[in-house]
C-alpha atoms as a PDB file:
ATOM      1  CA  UNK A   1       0.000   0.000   0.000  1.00  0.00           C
ATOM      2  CA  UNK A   2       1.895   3.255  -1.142  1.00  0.00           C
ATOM      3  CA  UNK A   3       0.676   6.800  -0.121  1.00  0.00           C
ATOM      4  CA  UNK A   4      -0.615   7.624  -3.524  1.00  0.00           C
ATOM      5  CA  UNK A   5      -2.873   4.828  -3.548  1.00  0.00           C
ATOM      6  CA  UNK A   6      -4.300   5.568   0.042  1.00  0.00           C
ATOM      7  CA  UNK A   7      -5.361   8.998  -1.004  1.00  0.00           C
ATOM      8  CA  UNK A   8      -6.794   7.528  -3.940  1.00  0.00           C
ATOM      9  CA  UNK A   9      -9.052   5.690  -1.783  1.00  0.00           C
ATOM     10  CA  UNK A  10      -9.657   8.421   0.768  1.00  0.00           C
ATOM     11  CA  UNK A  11     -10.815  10.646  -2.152  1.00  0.00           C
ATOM     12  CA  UNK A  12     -12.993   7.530  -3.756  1.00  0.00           C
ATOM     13  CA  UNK A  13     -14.278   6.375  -0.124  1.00  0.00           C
ATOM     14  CA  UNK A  14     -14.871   9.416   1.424  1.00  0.00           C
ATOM     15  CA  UNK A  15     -17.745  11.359  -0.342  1.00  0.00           C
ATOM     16  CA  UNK A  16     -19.793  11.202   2.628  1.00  0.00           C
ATOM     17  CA  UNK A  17     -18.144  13.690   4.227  1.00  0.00           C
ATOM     18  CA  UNK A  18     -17.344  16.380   0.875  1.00  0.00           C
ATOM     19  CA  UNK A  19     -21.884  15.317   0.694  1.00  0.00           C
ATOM     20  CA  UNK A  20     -22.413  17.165   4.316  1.00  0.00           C
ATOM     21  CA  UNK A  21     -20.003  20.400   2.788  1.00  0.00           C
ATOM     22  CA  UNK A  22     -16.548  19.629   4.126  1.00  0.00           C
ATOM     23  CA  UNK A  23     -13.665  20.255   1.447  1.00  0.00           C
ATOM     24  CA  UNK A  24     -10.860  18.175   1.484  1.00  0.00           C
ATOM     25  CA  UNK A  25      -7.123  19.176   2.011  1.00  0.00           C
ATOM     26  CA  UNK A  26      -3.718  17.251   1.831  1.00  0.00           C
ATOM     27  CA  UNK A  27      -0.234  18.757   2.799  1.00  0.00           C
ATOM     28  CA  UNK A  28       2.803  16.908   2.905  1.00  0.00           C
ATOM     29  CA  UNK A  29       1.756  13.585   5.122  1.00  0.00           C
ATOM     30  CA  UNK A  30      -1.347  15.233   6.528  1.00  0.00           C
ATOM     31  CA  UNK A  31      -5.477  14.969   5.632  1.00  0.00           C
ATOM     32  CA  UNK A  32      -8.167  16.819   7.123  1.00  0.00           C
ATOM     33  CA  UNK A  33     -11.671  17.393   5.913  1.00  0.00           C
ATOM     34  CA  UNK A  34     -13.053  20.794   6.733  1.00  0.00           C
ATOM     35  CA  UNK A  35     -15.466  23.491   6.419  1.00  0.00           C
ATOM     36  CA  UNK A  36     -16.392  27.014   8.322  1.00  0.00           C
ATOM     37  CA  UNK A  37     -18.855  29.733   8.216  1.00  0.00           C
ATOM     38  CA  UNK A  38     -18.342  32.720   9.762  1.00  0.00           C
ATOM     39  CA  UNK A  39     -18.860  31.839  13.119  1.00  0.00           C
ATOM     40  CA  UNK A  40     -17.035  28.578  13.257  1.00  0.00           C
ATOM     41  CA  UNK A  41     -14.795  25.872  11.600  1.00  0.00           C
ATOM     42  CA  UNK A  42     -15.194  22.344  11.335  1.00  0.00           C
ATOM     43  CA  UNK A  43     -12.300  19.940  10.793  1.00  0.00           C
ATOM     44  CA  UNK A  44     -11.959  15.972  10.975  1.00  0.00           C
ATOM     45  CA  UNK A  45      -8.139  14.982  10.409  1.00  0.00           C
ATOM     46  CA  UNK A  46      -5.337  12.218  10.228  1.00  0.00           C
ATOM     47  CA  UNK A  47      -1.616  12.018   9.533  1.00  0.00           C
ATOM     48  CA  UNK A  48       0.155   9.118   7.970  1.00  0.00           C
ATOM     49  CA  UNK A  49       3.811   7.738   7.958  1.00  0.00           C
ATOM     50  CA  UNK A  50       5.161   5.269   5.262  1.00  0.00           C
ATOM     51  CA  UNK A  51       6.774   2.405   6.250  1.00  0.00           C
ATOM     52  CA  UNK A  52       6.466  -1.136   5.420  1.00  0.00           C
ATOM     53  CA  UNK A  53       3.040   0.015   6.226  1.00  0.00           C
ATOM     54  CA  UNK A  54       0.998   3.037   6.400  1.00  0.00           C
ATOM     55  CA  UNK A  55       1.166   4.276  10.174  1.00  0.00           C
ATOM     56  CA  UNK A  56      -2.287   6.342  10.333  1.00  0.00           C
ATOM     57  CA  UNK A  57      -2.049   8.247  13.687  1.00  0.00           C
ATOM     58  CA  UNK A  58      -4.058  11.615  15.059  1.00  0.00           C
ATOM     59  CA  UNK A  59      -7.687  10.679  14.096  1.00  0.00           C
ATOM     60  CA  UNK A  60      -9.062  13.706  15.547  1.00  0.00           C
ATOM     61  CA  UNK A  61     -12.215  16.275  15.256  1.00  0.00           C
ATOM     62  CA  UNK A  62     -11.956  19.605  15.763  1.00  0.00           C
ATOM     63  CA  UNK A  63     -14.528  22.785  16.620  1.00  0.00           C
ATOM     64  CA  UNK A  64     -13.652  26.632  15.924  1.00  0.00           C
ATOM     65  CA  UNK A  65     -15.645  29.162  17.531  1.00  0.00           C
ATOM     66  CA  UNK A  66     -13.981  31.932  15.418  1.00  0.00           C
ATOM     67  CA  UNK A  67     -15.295  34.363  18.672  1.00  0.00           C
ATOM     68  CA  UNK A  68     -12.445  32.673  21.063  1.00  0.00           C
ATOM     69  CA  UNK A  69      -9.565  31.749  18.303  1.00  0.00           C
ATOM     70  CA  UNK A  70     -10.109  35.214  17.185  1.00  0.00           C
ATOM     71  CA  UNK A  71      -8.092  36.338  20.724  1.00  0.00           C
ATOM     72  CA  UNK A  72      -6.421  33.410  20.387  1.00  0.00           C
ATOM     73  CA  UNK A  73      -4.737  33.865  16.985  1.00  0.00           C
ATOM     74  CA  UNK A  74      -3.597  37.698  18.286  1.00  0.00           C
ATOM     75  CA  UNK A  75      -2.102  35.752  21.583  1.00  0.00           C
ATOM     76  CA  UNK A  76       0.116  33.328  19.463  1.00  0.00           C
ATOM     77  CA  UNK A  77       0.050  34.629  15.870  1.00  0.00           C
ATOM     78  CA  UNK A  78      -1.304  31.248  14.045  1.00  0.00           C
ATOM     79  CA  UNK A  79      -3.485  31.560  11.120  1.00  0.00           C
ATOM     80  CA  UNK A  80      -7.123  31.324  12.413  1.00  0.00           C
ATOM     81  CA  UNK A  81      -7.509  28.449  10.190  1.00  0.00           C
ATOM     82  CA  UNK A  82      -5.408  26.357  12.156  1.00  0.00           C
ATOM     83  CA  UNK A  83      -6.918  27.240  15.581  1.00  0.00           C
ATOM     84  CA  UNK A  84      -9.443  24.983  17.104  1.00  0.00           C
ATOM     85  CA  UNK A  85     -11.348  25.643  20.345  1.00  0.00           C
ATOM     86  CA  UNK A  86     -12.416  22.154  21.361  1.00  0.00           C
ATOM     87  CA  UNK A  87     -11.324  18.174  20.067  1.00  0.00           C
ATOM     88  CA  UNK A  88     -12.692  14.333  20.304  1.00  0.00           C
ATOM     89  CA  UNK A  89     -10.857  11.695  19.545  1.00  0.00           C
ATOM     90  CA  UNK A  90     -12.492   8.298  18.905  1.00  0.00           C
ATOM     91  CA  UNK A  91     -12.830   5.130  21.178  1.00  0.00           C
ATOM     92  CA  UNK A  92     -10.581   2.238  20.253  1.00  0.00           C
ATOM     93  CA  UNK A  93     -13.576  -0.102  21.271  1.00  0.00           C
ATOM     94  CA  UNK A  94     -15.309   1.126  18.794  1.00  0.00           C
ATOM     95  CA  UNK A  95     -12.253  -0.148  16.021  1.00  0.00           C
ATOM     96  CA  UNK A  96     -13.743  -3.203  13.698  1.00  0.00           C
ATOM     97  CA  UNK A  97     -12.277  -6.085  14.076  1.00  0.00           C
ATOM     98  CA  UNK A  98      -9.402  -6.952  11.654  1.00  0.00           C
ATOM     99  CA  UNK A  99      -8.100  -3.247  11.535  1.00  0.00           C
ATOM    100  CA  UNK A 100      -4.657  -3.309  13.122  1.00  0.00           C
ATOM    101  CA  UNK A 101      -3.784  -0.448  15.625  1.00  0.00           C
ATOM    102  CA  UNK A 102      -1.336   0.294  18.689  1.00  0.00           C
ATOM    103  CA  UNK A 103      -2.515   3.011  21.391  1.00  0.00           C
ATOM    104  CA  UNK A 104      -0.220   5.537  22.815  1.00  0.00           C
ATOM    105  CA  UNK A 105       0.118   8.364  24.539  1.00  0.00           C
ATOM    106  CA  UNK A 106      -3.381   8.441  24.253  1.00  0.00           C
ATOM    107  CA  UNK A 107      -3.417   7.875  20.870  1.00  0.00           C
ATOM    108  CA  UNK A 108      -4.765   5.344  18.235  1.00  0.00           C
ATOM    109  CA  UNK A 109      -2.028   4.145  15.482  1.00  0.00           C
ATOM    110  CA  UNK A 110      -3.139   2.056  12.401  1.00  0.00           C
ATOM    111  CA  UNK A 111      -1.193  -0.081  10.605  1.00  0.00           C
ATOM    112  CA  UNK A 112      -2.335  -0.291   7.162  1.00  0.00           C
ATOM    113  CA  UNK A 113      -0.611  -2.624   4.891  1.00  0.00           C
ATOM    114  CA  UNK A 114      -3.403  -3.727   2.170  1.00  0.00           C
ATOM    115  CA  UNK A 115      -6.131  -2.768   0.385  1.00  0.00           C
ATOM    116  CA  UNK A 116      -9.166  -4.117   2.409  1.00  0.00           C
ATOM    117  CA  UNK A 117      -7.307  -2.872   5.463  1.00  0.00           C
ATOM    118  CA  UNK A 118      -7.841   0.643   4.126  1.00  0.00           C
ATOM    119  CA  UNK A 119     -11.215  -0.180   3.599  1.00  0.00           C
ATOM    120  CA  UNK A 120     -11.750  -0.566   7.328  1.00  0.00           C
ATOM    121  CA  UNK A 121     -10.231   2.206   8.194  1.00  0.00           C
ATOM    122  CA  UNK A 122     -12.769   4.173   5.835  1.00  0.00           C
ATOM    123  CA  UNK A 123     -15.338   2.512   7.760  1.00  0.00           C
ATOM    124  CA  UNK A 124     -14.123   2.995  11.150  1.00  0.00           C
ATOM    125  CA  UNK A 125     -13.722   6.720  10.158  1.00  0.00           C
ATOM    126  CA  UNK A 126     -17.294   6.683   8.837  1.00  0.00           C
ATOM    127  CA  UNK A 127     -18.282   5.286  12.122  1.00  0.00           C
ATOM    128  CA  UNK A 128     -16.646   7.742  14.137  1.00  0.00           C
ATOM    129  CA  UNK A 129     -17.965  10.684  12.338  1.00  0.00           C
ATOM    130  CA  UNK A 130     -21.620   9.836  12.466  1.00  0.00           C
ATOM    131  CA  UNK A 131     -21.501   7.888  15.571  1.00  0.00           C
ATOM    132  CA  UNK A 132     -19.339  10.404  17.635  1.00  0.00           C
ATOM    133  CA  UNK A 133     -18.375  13.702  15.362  1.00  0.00           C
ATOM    134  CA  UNK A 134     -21.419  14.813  14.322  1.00  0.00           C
ATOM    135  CA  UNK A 135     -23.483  14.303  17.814  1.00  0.00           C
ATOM    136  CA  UNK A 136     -19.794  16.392  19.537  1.00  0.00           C
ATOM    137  CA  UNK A 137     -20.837  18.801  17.322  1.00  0.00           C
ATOM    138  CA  UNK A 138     -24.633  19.469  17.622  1.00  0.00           C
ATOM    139  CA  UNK A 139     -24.294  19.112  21.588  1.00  0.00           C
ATOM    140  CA  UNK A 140     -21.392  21.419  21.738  1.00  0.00           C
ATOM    141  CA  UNK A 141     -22.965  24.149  19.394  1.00  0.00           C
ATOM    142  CA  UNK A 142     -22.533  27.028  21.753  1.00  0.00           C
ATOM    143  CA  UNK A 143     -20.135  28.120  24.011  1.00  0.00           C
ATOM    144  CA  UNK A 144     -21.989  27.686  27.038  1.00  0.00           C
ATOM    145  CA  UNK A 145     -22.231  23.735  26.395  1.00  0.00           C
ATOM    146  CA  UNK A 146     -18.582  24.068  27.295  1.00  0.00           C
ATOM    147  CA  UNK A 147     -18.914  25.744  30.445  1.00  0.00           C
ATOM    148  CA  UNK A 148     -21.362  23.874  31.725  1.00  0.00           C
ATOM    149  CA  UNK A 149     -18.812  20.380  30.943  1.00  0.00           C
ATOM    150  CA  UNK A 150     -16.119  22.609  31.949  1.00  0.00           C
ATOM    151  CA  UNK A 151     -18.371  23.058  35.966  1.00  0.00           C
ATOM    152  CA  UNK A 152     -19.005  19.544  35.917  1.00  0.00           C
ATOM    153  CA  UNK A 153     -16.112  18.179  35.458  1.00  0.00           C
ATOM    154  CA  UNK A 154     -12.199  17.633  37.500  1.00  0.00           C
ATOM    155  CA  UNK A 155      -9.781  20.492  36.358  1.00  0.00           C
ATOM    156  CA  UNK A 156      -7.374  17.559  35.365  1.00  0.00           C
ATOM    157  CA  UNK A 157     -10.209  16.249  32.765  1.00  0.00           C
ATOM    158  CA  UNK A 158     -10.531  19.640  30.526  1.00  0.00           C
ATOM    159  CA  UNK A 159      -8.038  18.873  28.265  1.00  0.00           C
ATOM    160  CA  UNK A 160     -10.183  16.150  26.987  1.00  0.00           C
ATOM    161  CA  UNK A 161     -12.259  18.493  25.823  1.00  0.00           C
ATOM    162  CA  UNK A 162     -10.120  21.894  25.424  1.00  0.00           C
ATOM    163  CA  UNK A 163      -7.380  22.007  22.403  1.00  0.00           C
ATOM    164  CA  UNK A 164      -4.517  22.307  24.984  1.00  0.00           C
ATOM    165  CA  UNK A 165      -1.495  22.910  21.849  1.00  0.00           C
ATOM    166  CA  UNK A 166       0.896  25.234  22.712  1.00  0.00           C
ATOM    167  CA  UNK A 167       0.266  25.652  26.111  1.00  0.00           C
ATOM    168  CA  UNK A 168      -2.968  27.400  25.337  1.00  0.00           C
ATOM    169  CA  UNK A 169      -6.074  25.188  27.202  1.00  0.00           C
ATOM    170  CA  UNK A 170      -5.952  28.095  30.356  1.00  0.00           C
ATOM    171  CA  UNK A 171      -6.679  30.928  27.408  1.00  0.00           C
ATOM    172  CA  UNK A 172      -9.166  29.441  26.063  1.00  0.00           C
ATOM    173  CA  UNK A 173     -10.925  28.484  29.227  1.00  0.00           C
ATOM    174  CA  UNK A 174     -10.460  32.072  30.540  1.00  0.00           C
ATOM    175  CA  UNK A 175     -12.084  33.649  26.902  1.00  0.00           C
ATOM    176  CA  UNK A 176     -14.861  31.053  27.192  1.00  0.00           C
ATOM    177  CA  UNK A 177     -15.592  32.045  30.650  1.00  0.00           C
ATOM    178  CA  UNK A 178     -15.308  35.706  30.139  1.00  0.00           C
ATOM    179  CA  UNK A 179     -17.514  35.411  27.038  1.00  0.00           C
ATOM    180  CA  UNK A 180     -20.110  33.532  28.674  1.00  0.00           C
ATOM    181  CA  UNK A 181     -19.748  36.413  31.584  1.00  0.00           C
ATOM    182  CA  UNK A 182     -19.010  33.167  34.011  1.00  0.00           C
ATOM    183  CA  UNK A 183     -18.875  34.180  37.669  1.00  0.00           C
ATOM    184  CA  UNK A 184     -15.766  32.189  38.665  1.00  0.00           C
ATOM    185  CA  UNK A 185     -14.106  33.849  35.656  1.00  0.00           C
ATOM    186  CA  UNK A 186     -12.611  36.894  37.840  1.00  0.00           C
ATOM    187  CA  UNK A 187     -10.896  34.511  40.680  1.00  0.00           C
ATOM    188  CA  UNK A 188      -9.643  32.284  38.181  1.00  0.00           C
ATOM    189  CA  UNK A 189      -7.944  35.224  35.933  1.00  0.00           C
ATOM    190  CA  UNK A 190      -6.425  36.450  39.262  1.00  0.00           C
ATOM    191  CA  UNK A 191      -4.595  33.142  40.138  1.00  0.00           C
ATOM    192  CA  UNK A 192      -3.755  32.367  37.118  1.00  0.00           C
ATOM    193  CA  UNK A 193      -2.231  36.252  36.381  1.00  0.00           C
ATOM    194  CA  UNK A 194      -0.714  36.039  39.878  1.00  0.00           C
ATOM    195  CA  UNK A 195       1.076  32.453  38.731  1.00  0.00           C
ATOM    196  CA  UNK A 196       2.334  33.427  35.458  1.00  0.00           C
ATOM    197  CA  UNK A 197       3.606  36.628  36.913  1.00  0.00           C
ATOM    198  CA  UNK A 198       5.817  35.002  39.440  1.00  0.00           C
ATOM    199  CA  UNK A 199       6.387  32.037  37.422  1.00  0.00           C
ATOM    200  CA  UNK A 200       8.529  34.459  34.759  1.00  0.00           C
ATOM    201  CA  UNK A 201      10.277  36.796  37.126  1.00  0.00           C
ATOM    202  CA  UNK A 202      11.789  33.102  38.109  1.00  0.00           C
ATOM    203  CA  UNK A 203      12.731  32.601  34.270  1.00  0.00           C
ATOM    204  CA  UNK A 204      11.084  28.873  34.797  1.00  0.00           C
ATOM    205  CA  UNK A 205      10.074  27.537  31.390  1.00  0.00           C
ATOM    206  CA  UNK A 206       7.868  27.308  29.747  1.00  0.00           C
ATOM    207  CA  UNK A 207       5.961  29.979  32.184  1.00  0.00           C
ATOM    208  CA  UNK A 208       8.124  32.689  30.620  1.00  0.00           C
ATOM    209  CA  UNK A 209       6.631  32.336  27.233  1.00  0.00           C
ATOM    210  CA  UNK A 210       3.140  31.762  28.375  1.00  0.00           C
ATOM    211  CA  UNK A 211       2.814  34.901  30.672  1.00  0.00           C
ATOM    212  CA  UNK A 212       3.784  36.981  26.999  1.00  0.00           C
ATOM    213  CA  UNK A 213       1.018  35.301  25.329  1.00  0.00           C
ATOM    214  CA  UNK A 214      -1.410  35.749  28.309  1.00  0.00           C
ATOM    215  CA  UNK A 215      -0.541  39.385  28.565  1.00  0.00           C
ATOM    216  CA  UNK A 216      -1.627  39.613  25.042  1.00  0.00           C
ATOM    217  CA  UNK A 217      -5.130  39.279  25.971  1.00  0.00           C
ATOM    218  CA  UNK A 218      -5.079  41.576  29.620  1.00  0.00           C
ATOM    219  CA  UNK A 219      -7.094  44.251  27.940  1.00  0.00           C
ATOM    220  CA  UNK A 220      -9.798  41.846  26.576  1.00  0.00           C
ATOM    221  CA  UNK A 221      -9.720  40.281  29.891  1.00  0.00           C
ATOM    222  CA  UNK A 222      -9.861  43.471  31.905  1.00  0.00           C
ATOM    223  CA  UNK A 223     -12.166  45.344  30.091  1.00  0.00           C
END
């Protein structure tokens, strides 16, 4: 199975999702589905590795609200495109039987070495976004959805939910609570200034470089 014939059969097999409006993109050894509006962005994607195989790894859905990644796009100076608010990944139990895959780090890594193998990987991606994408995304279709998950669940749990890359899940908690006018927002911000504050007149990495992002966003926070 070479990488040319894989995306062959991505762009053969997957029609269901270009059908519900998502346009399909390929850079170097990455593929993501997508589409936006002006409010939001939608994005299901993968990455591959060639081998003796094709190592599929990252199987991931993503949500923009273009409201939050707005302030956090002036924080870190990434392309709004590439800034998701919230992720899902999908359950291994849910894998069909026959597809080959290794978990780690919390992650789900196919081996694909034929054909029909690549078949089931169409259908456990099928599977995944009807069974689990599309419901994520019709139950988290505002952002106070996420702040009530975020009050019902353990601190250590929200990066299950919250895109966490580049050190950013505290940002986007903070914007979602001070859109949403939350009333633990203004204790929160206060610890968390206070912390980053010390944290870089210590020099400690990686504090340093997140206090210069959070202080970014102090006049969106403070007004």
């Amino acid at each position: 199975m070479t990488n040319q014939n894989f995306i062959n059969i991505i762009k053969n097999e997957c029609q269901f999702l270009e059908n519900d409006g998502y346009q399909l993109k390929i850079i170097d050894r990455n593929i993501w589905y997508e589409k936006k509006t002006d409010k939001e962005g939608l994005r299901i994607s993968f990455g591959w590795t060639e081998y003796d195989c094709l190592w599929i790894s990252g199987l991931t859905a993503n949500k923009r609200f273009n409201e939050v990644e707005t302030l956090i796009n002036k924080a870190i100076n990434i392309d709004l495109i590439d800034l998701y608010t919230i992720h899902i990944s999908p359950n291994p139990k849910d894998i069909p039987q026959g597809l080959k895959y290794i978990e780690s780090s919390e992650n789900i890594n196919f081996e694909i070495y034929t054909y029909e193998e690549s078949l089931l990987f169409i259908e456990f991606l099928k599977s995944f976004y009807y069974r689990t994408v599309v419901p994520f995304f019709e139950e988290y279709e505002s952002l106070t959805k996420i702040i009530y998950w975020l009050n019902e669940k353990d601190i250590s749990e929200h990066l299950n939910l919250i895109v966490s890359t580049g050190n950013t899940l505290m940002l986007r908690k903070l914007i979602v609570m001070k859109l949403n006018n939350d009333t633990k927002f203004q204790d929160l911000y206060l610890r968390y200034n206070n912390y980053l504050a010390q944290k870089s007149i210590e020099k400690e990495s990686p504090y340093v470089d997140m206090y210069k992002k959070f202080k970014q966003l102090i006049s969106f926070f403070e007004k």
